[in-house]
C-alpha atoms as a PDB file:
ATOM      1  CA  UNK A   1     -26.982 -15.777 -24.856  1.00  0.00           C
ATOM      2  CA  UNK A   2     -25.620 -17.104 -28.032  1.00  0.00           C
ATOM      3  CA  UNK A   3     -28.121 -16.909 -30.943  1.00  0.00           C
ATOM      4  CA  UNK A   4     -28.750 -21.015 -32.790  1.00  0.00           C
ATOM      5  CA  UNK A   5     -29.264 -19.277 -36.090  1.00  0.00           C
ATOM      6  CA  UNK A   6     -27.674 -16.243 -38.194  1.00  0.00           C
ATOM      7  CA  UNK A   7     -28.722 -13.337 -37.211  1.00  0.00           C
ATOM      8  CA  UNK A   8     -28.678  -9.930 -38.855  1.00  0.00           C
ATOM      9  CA  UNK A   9     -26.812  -7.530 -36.316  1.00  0.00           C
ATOM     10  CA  UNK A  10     -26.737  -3.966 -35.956  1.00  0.00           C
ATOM     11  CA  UNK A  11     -25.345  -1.420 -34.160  1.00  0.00           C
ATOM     12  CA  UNK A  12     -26.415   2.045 -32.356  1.00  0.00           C
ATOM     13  CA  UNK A  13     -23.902   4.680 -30.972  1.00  0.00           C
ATOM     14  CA  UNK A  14     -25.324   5.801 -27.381  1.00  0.00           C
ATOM     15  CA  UNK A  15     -24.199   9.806 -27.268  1.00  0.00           C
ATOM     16  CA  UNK A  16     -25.503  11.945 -25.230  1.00  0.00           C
ATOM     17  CA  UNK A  17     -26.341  15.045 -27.412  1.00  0.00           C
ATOM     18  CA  UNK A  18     -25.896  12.609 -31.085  1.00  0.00           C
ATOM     19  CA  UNK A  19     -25.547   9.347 -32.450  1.00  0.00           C
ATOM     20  CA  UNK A  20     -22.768   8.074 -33.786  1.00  0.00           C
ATOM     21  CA  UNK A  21     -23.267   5.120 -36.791  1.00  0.00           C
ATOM     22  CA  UNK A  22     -20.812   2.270 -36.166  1.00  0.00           C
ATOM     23  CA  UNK A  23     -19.503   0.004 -39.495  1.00  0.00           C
ATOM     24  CA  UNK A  24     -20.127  -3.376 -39.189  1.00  0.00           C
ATOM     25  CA  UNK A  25     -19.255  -6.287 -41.362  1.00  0.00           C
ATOM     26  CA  UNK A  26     -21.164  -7.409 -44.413  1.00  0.00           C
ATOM     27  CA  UNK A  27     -24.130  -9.345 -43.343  1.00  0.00           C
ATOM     28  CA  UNK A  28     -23.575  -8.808 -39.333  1.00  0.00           C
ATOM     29  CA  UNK A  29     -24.835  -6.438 -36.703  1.00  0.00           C
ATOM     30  CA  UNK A  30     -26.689  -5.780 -33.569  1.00  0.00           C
ATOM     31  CA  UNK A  31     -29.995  -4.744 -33.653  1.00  0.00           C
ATOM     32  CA  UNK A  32     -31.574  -1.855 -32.672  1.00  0.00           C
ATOM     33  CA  UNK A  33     -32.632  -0.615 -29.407  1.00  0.00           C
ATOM     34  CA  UNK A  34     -33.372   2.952 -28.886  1.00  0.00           C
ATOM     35  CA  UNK A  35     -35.250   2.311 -26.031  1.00  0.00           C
ATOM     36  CA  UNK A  36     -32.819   1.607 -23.473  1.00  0.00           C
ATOM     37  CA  UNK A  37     -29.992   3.785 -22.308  1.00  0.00           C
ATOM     38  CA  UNK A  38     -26.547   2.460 -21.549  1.00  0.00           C
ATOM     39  CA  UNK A  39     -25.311   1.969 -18.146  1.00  0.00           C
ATOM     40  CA  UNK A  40     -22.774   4.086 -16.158  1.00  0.00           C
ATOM     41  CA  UNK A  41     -19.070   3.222 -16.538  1.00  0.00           C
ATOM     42  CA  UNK A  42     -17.843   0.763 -14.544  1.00  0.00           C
ATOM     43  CA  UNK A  43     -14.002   1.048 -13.307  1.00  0.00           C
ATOM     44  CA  UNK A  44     -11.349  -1.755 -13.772  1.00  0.00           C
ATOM     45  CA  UNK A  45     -10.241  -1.737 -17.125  1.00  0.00           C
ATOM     46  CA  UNK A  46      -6.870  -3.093 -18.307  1.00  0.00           C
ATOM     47  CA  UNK A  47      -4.932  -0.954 -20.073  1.00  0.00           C
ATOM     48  CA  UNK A  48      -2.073  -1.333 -22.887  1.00  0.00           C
ATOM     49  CA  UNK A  49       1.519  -1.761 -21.964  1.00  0.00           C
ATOM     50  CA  UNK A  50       2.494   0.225 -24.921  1.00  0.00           C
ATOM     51  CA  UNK A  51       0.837   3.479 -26.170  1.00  0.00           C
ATOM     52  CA  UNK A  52      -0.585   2.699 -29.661  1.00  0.00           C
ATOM     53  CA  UNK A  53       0.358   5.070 -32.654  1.00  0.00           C
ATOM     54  CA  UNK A  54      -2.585   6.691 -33.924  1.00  0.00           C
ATOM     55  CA  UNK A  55      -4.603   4.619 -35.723  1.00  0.00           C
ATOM     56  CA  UNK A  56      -3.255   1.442 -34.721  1.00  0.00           C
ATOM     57  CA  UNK A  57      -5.056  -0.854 -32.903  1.00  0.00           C
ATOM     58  CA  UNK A  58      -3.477  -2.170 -29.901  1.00  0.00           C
ATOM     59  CA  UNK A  59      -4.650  -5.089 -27.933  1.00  0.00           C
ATOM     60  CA  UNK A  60      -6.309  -3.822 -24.020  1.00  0.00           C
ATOM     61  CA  UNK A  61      -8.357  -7.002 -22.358  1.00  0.00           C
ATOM     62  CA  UNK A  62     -11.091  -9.148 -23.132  1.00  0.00           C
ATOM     63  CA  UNK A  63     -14.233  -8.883 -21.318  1.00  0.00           C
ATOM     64  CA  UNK A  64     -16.920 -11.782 -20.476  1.00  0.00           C
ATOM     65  CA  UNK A  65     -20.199 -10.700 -21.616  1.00  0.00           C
ATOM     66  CA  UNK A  66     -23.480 -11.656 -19.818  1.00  0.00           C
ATOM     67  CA  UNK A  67     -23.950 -14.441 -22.175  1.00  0.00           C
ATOM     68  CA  UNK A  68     -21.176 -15.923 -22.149  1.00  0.00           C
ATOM     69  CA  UNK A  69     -19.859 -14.903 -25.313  1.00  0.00           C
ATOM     70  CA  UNK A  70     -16.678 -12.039 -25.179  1.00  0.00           C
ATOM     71  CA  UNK A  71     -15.391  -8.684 -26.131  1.00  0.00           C
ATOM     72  CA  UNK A  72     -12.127  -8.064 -27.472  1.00  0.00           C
ATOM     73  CA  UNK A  73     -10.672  -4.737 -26.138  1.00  0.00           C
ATOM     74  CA  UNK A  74      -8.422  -2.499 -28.467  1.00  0.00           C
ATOM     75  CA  UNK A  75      -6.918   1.266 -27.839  1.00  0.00           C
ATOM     76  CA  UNK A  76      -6.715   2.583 -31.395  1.00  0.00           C
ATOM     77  CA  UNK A  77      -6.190   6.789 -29.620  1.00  0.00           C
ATOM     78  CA  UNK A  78      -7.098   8.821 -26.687  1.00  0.00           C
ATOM     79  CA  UNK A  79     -10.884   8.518 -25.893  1.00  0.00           C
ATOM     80  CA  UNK A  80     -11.153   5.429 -29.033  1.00  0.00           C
ATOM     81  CA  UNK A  81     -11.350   2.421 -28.427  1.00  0.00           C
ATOM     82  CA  UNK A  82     -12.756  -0.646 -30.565  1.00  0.00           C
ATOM     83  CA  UNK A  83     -14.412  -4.119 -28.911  1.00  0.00           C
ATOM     84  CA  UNK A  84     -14.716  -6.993 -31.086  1.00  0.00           C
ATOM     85  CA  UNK A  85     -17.598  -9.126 -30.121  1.00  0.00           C
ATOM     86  CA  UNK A  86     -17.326 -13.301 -30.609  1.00  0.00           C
ATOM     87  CA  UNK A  87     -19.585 -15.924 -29.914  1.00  0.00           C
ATOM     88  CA  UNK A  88     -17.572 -18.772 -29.734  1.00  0.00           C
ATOM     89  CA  UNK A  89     -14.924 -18.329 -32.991  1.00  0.00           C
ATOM     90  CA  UNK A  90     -17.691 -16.302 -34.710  1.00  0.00           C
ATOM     91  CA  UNK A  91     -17.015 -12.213 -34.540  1.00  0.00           C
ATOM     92  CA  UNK A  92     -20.415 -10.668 -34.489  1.00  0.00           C
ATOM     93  CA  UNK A  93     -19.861  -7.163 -34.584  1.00  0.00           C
ATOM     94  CA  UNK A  94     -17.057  -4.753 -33.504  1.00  0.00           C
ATOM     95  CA  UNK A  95     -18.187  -1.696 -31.199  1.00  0.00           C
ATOM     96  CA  UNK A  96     -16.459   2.138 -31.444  1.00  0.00           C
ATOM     97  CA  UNK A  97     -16.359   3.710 -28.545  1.00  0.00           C
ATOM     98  CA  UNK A  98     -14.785   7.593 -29.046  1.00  0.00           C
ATOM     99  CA  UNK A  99     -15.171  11.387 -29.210  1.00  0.00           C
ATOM    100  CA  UNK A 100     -17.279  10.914 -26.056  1.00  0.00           C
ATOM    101  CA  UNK A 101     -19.559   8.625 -27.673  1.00  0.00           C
ATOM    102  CA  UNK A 102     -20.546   5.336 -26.038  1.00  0.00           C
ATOM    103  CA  UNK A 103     -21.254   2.426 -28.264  1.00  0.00           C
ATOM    104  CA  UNK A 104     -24.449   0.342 -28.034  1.00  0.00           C
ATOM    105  CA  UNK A 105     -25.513  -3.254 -29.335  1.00  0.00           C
ATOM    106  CA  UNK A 106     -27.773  -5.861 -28.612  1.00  0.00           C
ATOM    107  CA  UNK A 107     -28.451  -9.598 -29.847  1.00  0.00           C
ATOM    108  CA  UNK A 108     -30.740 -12.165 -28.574  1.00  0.00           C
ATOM    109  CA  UNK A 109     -31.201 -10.474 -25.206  1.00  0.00           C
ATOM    110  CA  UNK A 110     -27.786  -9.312 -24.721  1.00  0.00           C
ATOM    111  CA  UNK A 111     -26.932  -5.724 -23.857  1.00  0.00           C
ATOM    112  CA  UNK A 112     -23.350  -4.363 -24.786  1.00  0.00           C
ATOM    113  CA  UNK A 113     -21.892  -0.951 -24.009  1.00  0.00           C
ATOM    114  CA  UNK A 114     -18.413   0.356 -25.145  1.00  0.00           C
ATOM    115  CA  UNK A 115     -17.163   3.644 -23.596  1.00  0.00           C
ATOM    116  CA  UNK A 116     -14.988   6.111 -24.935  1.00  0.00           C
ATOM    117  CA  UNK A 117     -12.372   5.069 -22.540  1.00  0.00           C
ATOM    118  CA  UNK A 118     -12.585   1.503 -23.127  1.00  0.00           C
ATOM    119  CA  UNK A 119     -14.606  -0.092 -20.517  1.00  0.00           C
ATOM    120  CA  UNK A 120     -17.272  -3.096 -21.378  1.00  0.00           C
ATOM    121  CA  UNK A 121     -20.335  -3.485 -19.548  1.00  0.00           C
ATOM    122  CA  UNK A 122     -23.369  -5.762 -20.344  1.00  0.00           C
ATOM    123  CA  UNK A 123     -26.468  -7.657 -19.360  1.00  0.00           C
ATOM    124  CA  UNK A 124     -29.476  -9.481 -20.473  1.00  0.00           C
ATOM    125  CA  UNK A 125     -32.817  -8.655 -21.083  1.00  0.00           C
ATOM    126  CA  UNK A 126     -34.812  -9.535 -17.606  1.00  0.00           C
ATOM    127  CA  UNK A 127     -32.326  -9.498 -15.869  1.00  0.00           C
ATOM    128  CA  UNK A 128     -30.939  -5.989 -13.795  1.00  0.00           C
ATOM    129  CA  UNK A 129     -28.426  -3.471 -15.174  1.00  0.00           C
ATOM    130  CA  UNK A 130     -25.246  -3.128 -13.822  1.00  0.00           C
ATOM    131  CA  UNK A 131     -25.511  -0.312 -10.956  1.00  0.00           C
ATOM    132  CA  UNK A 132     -23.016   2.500 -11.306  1.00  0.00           C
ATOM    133  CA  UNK A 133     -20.505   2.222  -8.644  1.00  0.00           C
ATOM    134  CA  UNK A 134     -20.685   5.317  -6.341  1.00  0.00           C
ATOM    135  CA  UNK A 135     -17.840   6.413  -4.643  1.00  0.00           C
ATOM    136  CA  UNK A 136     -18.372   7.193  -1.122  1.00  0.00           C
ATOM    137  CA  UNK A 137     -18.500  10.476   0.093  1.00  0.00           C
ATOM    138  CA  UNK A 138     -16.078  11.621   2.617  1.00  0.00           C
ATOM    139  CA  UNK A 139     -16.741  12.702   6.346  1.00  0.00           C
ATOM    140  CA  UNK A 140     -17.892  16.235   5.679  1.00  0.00           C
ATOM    141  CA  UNK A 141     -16.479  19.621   7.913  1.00  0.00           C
ATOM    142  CA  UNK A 142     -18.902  21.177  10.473  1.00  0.00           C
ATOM    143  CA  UNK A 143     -18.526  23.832  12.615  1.00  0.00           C
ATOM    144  CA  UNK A 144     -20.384  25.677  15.636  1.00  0.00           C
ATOM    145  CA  UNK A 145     -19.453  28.616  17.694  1.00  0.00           C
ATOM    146  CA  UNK A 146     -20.201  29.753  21.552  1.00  0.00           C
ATOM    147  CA  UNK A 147     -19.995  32.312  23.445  1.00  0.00           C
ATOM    148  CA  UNK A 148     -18.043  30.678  26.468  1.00  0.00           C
ATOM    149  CA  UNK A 149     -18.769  32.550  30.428  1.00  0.00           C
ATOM    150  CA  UNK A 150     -15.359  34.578  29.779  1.00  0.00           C
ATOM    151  CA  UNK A 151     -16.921  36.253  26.901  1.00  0.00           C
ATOM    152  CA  UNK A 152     -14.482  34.146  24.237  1.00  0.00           C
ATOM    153  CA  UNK A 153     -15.727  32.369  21.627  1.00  0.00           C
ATOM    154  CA  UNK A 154     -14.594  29.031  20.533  1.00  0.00           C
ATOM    155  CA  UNK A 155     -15.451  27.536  17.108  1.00  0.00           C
ATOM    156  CA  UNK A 156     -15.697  23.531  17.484  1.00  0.00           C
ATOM    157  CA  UNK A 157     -15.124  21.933  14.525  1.00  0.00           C
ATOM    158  CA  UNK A 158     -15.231  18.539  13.543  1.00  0.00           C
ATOM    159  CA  UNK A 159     -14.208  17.288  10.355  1.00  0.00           C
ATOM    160  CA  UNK A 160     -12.264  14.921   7.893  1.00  0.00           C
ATOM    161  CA  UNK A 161      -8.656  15.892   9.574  1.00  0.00           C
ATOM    162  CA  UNK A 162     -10.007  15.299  13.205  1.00  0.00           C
ATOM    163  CA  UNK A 163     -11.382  17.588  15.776  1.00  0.00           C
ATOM    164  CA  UNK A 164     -10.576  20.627  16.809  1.00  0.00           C
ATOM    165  CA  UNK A 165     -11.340  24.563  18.761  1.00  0.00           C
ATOM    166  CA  UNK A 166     -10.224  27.968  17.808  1.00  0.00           C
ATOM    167  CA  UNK A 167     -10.078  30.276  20.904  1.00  0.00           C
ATOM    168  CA  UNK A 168     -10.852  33.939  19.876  1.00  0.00           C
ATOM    169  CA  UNK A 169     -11.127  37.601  21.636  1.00  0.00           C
ATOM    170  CA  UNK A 170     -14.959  38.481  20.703  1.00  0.00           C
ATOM    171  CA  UNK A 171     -13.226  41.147  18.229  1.00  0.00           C
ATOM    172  CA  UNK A 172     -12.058  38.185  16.319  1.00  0.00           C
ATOM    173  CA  UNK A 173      -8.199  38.584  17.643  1.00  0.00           C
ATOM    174  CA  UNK A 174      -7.136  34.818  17.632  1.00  0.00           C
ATOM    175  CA  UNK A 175      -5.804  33.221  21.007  1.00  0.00           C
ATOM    176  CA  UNK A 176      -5.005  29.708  19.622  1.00  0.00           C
ATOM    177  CA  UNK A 177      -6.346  26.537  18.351  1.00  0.00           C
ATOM    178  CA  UNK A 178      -5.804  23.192  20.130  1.00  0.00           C
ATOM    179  CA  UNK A 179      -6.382  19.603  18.414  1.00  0.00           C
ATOM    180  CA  UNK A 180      -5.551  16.045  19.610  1.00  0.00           C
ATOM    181  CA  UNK A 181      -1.847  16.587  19.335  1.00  0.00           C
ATOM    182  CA  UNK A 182      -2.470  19.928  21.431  1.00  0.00           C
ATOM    183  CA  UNK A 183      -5.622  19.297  23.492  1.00  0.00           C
ATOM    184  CA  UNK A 184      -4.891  22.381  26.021  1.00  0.00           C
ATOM    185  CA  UNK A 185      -4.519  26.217  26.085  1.00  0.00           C
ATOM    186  CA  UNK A 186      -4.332  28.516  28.571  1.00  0.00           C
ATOM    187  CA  UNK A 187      -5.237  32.543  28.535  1.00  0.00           C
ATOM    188  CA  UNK A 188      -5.985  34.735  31.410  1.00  0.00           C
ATOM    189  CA  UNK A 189      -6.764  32.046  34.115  1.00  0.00           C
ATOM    190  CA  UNK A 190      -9.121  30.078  31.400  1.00  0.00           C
ATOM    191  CA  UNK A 191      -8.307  26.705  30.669  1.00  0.00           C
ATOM    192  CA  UNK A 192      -9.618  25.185  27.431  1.00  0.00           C
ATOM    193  CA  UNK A 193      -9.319  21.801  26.536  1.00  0.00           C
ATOM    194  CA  UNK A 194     -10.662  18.285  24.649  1.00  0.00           C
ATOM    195  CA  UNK A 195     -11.295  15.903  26.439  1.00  0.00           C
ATOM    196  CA  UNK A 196     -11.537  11.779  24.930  1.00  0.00           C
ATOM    197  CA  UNK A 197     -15.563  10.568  25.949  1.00  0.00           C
ATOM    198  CA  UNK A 198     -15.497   6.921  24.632  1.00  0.00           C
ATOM    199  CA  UNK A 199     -15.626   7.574  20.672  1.00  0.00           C
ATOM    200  CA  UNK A 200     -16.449  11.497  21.066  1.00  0.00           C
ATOM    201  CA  UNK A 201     -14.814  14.235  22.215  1.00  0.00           C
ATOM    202  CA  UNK A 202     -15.750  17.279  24.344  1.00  0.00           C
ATOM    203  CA  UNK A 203     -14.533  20.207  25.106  1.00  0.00           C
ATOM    204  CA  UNK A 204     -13.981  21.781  28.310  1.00  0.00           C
ATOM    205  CA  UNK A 205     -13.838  25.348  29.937  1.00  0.00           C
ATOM    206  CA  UNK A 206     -12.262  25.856  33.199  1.00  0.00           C
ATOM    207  CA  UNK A 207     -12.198  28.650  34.958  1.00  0.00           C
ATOM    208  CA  UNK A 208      -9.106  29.166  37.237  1.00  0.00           C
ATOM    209  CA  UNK A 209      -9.974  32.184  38.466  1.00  0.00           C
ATOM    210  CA  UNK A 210     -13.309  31.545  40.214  1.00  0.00           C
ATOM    211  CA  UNK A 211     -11.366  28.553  41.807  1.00  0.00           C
ATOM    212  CA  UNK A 212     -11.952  25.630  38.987  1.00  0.00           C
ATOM    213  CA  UNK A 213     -15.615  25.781  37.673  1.00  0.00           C
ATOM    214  CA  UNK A 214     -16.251  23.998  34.282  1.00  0.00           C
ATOM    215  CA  UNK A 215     -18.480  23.602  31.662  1.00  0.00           C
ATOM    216  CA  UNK A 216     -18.579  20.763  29.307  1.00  0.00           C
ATOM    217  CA  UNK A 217     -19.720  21.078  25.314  1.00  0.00           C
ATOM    218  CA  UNK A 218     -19.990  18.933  22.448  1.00  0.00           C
ATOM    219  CA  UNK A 219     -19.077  19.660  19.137  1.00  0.00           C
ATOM    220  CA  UNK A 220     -22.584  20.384  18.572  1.00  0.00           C
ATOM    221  CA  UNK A 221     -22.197  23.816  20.615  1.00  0.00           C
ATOM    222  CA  UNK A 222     -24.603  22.247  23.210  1.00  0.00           C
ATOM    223  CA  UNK A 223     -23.805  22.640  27.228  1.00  0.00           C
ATOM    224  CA  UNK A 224     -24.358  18.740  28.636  1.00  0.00           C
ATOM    225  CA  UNK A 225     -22.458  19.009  32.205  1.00  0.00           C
ATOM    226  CA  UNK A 226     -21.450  21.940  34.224  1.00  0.00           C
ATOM    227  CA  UNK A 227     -19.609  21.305  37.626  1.00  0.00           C
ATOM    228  CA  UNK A 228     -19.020  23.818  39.901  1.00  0.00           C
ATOM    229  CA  UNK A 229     -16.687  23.733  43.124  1.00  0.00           C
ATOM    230  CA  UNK A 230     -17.698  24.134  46.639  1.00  0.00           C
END
């Protein structure tokens, strides 16, 4: 929202243990507002072509603020970067964002934050924030074992890289592991083996040597079918 008049601007440095005074030009600056907290980072930002020298301010990307008006991105170091703020061919302010200091300014309504790695966000009074953008979380591991009717014990596991059971001697002496590139093992007349239900998978205990009685588990560790042959 562009302001119709001059306005006297100031500008506050959002830190998160300090504050951090930002120089402004004679007569120009964004005004105060210690009441509201800058947003999270949001991802995207340009970056230079060329590192900068130290101390040199090299051109990133411009940013379209909420109003309308724009910021001027520039890398001046590692973790520093400066964001010159126009309304139309008028610069209001410039923001420093560095040393793990975020820079803060408002005018009129409008809600600018510079982080120390060069990304813009900003909004208008009444209207809401920008909402941090949350990376999903990824399919977590879990893992159950049973004590199978040949006194083995298989540890189901389902996780990230897929499905799969570990067949072990109740001592803890490993007899193998099969997946979906392996589904089957044998060992003393026991067959073990996954087995494709729809979009779930089960796994199966056979028992060769009391002629081909099963039992059928999911990954859960719970018993949901149990045929036995006549």
């Amino acid at each position: 929202m562009r302001s119709t008049r001059r306005t006297a601007l100031r500008t506050a440095a959002v830190v998160a243990a300090a504050a951090t005074v930002l120089a402004f030009p004679a007569g120009s600056a964004f005004a105060d507002s210690s009441a509201v907290p800058g947003p999270e980072v949001l991802p995207g930002i340009e970056q230079p072509q060329v590192k900068p020298s130290a101390g040199v301010r090299a051109y990133v990307t411009t940013v379209r603020l909420a109003d309308g008006s724009v910021a001027k991105v520039y890398k001046i170091a590692a973790h520093h970067f400066e964001a010159d703020v126009f309304a139309g061919s008028t610069k209001l302010d410039t923001l420093v964002g560095k040393g793990g200091a975020a820079a803060y300014g408002q005018n009129n309504g409008l809600h600018v934050v510079l982080q120390p790695n060069g990304t813009v966000t900003s909004w208008m009074d009444g209207r809401q924030k920008p909402k941090p953008q949350v990376k999903p979380e990824g399919k977590k591991e879990s893992s159950v074992r049973i004590t199978m009717p040949d006194g083995r014990i298989a540890k189901l596991v389902d996780g990230p890289n897929g499905t799969y059971a570990t067949i072990s001697m109740p001592n803890g002496h490993s007899l193998g592991t099969i997946d979906s590139k392996h589904p089957s093992t044998q060992n003393d007349g026991w067959t073990y083996k996954l087995v494709q239900d729809g979009k779930r998978v089960r796994f199966v205990v056979i028992d060769g040597k009391g002629g081909g009685n099963s039992r059928v588990y999911d990954f859960g560790g719970k018993l949901i079918e149990q045929y036995t042959v006549r």
